[in-house]
Protein backbone atom coordinates (compact mmCIF):
# COMPACT_ATOMS: atom_id res chain seq x y z
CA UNK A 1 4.82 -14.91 9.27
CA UNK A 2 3.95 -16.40 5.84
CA UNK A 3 4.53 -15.08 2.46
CA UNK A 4 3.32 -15.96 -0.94
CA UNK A 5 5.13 -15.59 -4.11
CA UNK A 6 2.87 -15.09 -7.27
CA UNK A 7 4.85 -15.50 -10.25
CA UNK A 8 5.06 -17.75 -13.64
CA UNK A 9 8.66 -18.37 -14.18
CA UNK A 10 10.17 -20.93 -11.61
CA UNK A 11 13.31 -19.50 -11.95
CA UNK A 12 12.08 -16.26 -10.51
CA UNK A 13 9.94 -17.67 -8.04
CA UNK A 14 13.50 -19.69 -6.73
CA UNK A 15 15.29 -16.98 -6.61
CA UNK A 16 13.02 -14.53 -4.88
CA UNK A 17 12.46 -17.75 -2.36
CA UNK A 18 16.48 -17.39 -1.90
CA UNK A 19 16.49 -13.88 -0.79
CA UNK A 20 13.94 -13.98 1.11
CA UNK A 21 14.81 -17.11 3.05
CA UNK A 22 18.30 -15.06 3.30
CA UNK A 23 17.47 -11.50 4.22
CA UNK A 24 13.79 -11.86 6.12
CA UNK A 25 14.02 -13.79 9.02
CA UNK A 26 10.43 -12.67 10.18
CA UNK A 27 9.72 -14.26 7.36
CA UNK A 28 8.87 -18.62 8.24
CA UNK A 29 7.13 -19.85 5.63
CA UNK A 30 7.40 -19.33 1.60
CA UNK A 31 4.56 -20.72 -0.18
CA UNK A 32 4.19 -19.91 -4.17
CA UNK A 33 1.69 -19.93 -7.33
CA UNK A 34 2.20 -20.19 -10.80
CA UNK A 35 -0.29 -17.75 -11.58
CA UNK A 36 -2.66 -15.66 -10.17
CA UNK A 37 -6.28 -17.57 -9.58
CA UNK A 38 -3.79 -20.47 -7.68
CA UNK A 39 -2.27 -17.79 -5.64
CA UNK A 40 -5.95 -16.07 -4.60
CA UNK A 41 -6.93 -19.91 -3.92
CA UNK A 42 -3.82 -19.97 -1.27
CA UNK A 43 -4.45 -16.37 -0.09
CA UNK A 44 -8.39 -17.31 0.66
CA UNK A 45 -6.55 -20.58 2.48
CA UNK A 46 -3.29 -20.00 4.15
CA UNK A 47 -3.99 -16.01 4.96
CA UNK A 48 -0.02 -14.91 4.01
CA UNK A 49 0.99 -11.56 5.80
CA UNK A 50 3.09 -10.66 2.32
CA UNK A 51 2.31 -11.50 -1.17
CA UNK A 52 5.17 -10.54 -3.81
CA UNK A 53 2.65 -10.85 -7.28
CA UNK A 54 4.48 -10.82 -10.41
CA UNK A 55 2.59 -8.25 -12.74
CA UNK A 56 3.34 -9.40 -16.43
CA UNK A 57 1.85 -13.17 -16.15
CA UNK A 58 -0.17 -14.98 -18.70
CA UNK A 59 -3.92 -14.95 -18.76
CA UNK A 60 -4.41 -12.37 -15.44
CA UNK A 61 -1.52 -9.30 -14.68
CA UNK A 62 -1.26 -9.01 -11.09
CA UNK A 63 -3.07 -6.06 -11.28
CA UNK A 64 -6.39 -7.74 -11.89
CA UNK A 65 -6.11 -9.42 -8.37
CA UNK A 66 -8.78 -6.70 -7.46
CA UNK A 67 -11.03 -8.20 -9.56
CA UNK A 68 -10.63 -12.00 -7.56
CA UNK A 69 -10.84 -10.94 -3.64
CA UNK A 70 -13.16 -9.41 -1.81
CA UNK A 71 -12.82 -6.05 0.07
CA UNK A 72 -12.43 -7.99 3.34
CA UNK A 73 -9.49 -10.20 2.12
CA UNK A 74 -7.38 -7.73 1.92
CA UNK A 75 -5.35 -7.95 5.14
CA UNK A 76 -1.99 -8.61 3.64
CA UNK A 77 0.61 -6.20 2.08
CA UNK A 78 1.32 -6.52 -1.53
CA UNK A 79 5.04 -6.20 -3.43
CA UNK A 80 5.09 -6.33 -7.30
CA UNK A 81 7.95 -7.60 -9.05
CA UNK A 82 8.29 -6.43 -12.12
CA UNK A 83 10.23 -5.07 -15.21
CA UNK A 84 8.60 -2.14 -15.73
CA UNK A 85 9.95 1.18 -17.35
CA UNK A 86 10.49 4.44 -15.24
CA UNK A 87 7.33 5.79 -16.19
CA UNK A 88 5.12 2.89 -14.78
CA UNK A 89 7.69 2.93 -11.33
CA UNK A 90 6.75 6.70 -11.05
CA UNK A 91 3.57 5.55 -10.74
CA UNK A 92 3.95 2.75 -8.09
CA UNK A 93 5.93 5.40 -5.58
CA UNK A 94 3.10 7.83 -6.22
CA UNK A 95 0.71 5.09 -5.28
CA UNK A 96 2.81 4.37 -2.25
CA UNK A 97 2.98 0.66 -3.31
CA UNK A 98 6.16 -1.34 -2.62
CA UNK A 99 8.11 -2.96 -5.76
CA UNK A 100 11.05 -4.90 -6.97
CA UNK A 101 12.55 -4.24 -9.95
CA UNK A 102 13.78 -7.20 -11.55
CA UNK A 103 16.73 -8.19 -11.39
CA UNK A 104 15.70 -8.05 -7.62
CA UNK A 105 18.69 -7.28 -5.50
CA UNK A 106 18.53 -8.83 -1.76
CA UNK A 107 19.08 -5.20 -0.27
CA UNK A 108 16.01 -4.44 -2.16
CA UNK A 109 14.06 -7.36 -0.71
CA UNK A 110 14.73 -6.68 2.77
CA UNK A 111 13.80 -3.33 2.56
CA UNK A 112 10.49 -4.14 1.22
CA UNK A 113 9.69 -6.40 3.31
CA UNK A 114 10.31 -4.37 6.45
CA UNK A 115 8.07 -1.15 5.09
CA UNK A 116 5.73 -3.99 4.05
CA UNK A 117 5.48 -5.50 8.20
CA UNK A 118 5.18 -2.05 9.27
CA UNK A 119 2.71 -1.10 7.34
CA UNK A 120 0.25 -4.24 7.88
CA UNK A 121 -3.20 -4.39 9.22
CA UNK A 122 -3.93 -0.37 8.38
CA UNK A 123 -2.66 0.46 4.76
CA UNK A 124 -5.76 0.66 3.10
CA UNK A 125 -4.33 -2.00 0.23
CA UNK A 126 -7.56 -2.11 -1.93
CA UNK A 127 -7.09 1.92 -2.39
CA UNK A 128 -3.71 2.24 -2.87
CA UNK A 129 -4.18 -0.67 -5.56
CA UNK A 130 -7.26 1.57 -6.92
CA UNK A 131 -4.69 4.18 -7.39
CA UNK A 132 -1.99 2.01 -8.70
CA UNK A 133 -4.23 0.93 -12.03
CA UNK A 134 -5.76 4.72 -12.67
CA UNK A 135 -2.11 6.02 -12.46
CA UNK A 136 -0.65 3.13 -14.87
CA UNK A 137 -3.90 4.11 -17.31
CA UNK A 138 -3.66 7.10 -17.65
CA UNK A 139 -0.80 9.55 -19.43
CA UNK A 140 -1.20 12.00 -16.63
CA UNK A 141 -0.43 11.12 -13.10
CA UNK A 142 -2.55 13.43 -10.84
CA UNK A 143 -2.19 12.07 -6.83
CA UNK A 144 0.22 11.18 -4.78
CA UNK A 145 -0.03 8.57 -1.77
CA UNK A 146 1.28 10.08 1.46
CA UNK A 147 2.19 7.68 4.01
CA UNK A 148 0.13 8.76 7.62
CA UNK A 149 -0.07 6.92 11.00
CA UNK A 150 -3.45 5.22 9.73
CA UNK A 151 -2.76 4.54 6.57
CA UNK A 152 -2.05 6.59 3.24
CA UNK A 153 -3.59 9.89 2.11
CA UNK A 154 -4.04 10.21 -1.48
CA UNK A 155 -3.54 14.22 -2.52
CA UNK A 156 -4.61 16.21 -5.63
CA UNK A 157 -1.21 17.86 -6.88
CA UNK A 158 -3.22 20.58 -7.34
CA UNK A 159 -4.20 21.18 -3.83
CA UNK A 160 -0.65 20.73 -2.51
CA UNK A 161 0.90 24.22 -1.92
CA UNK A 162 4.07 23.90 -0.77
CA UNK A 163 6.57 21.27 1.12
CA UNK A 164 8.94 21.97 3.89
CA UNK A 165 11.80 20.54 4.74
CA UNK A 166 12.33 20.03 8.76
CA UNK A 167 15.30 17.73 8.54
CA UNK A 168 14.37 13.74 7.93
CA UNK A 169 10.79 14.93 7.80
CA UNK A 170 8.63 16.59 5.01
CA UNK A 171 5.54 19.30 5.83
CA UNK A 172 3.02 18.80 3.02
CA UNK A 173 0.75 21.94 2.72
CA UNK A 174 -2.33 22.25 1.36
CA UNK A 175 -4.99 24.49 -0.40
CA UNK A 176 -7.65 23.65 2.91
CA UNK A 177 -5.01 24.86 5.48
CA UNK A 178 -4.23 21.46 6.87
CA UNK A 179 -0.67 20.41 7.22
CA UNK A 180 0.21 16.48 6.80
CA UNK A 181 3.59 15.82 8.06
CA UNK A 182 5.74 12.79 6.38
CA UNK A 183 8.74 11.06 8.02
CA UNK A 184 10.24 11.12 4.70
CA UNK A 185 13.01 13.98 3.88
CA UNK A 186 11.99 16.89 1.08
CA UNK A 187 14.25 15.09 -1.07
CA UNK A 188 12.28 12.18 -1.54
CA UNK A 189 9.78 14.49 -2.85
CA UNK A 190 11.77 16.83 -5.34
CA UNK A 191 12.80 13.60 -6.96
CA UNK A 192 9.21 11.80 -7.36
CA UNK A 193 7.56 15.33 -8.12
CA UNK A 194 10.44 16.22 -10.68
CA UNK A 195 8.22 15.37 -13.73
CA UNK A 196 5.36 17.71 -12.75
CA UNK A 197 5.71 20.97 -14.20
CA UNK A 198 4.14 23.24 -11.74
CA UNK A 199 6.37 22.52 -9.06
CA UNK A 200 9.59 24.03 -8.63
CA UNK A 201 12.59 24.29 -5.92
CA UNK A 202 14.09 27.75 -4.98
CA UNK A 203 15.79 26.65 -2.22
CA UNK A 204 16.34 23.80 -0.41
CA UNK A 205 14.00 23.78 2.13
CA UNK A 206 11.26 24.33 0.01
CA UNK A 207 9.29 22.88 -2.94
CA UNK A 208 6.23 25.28 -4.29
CA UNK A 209 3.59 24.67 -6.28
CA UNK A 210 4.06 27.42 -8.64
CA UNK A 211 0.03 27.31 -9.11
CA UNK A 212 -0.12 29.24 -5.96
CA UNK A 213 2.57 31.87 -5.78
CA UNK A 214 0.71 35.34 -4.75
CA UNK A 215 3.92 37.63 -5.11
CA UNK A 216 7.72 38.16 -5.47
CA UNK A 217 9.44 40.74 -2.95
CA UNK A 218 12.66 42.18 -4.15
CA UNK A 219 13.19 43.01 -0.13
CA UNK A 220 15.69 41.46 2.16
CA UNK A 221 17.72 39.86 -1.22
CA UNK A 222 14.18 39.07 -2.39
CA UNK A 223 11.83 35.92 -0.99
CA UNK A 224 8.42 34.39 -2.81
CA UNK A 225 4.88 34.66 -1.08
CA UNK A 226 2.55 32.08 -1.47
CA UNK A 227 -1.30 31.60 -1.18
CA UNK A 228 -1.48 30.98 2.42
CA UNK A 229 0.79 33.65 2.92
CA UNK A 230 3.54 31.75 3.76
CA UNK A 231 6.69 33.46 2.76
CA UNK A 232 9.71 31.08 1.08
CA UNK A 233 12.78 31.91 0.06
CA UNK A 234 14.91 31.71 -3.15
CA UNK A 235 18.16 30.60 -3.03
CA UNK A 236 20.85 33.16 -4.58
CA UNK A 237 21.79 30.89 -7.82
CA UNK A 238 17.85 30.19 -8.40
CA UNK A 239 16.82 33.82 -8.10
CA UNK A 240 17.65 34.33 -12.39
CA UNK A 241 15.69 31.09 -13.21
CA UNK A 242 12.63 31.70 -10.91
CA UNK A 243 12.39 34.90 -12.41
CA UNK A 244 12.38 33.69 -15.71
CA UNK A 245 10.11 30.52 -15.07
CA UNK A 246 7.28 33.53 -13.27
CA UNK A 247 7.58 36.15 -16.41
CA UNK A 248 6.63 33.06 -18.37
CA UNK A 249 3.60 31.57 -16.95
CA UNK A 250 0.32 31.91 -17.88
């Protein structure tokens, strides 16, 4: 398998050469660029399986590599590296795209790489780099890139529901009825959702979109009713601050 490292600083491209010579052993051949029109003009040649682009580089950002390939190039996996702040990561793990944060770590690398092989030949890269640039644009992040047997499935936060947690796995419901489940715990979720007002935990099996919340029942210590009439329930130290949060919307 042959990977391609896109980045201007040698000293990056060395060490990111390192770790992956060290931690990838699927991994056989490291080729790299100095910038991004010589890595496309090894990508249209030597057809690398992984490319890790650099996104701050002089002249073109590695987000502009959409502009240089065409639609049916894009059978490799991409990893930025980059230096970004929290906001612009937010939006890479919304996007579903794999990064490094620099310093990159070699636990980091290996761990990329792997999601990166499994995800090859049906990951829809040209999308999920579609959705990578609108969410970096814009001061509003407003889909999220769910990870499906095909592919990813970009979602409207709006038409998500609720989650459920069913132990490693995640139940993402939405406003159509259909169900998408994700082998990725609820956790993962409450943590890359935590910036988005209108969804809230009350327990810890459960994150709602408050958006669709049809009623509170005091019964049987008291339990929310959404939309779909699913019924979820509220955790005994939440009940105070739901409460609060409801008498205050709208």
């Amino acid at each position: 398998m042959t990977a391609l490292i896109i980045d201007d600083e040698k000293k990056a491209r060395q060490v990111l050469h390192i770790l992956i010579e060290e931690n990838c052993p699927k991994i056989t051949q490291i080729l790299e660029a100095e910038d991004l029109l010589s890595g496309i003009e090894i990508i249209k040649q030597e057809a690398p399986s992984i490319v890790f682009l650099d996104i701050e580089m002089p002249e073109h950002s590695g987000l502009e590599i959409l502009n240089f390939i065409e639609k049916e190039v894009y059978n490799f996996e991409i990893i930025f590296t980059t230096a970004y702040s929290e906001y612009a990561i937010q939006a890479f793990q919304l996007s579903a795209i794999d990064y490094l944060l620099k310093p990159v770590r070699p636990s980091q690398v290996k761990v990329a790489v792997d999601k990166a092989i499994a995800f090859l030949g049906s990951s829809q890269i040209n999308k999920r780099l579609t959705e990578l640039k609108s969410s970096l644009q814009e001061a509003n992040f407003k889909k999220i890139g769910l990870p499906v047997a095909d592919g990813i499935k970009f979602v409207n936060f709006e038409d998500i529901i609720l989650l459920k947690a069913d132990s490693m796995y995640t139940t993402v419901i939405l406003q159509n009825k259909s169900e998408i489940v994700i082998s990725k715990p609820l956790k993962h979720f409450v943590e890359l959702l935590d910036k988005i007002p209108t969804f809230y935990k009350p327990h810890r099996s459960y994150l709602i979109n408050l958006k669709y919340i049809q009623e509170y029942s005091k019964k049987d210590g008291g339990y929310i009713v959404m939309d779909n009439n699913e019924s979820v329930s509220i955790s005994k130290d939440k009940k105070e601050e739901f409460l609060t949060i409801v008498q205050n919307i709208g």
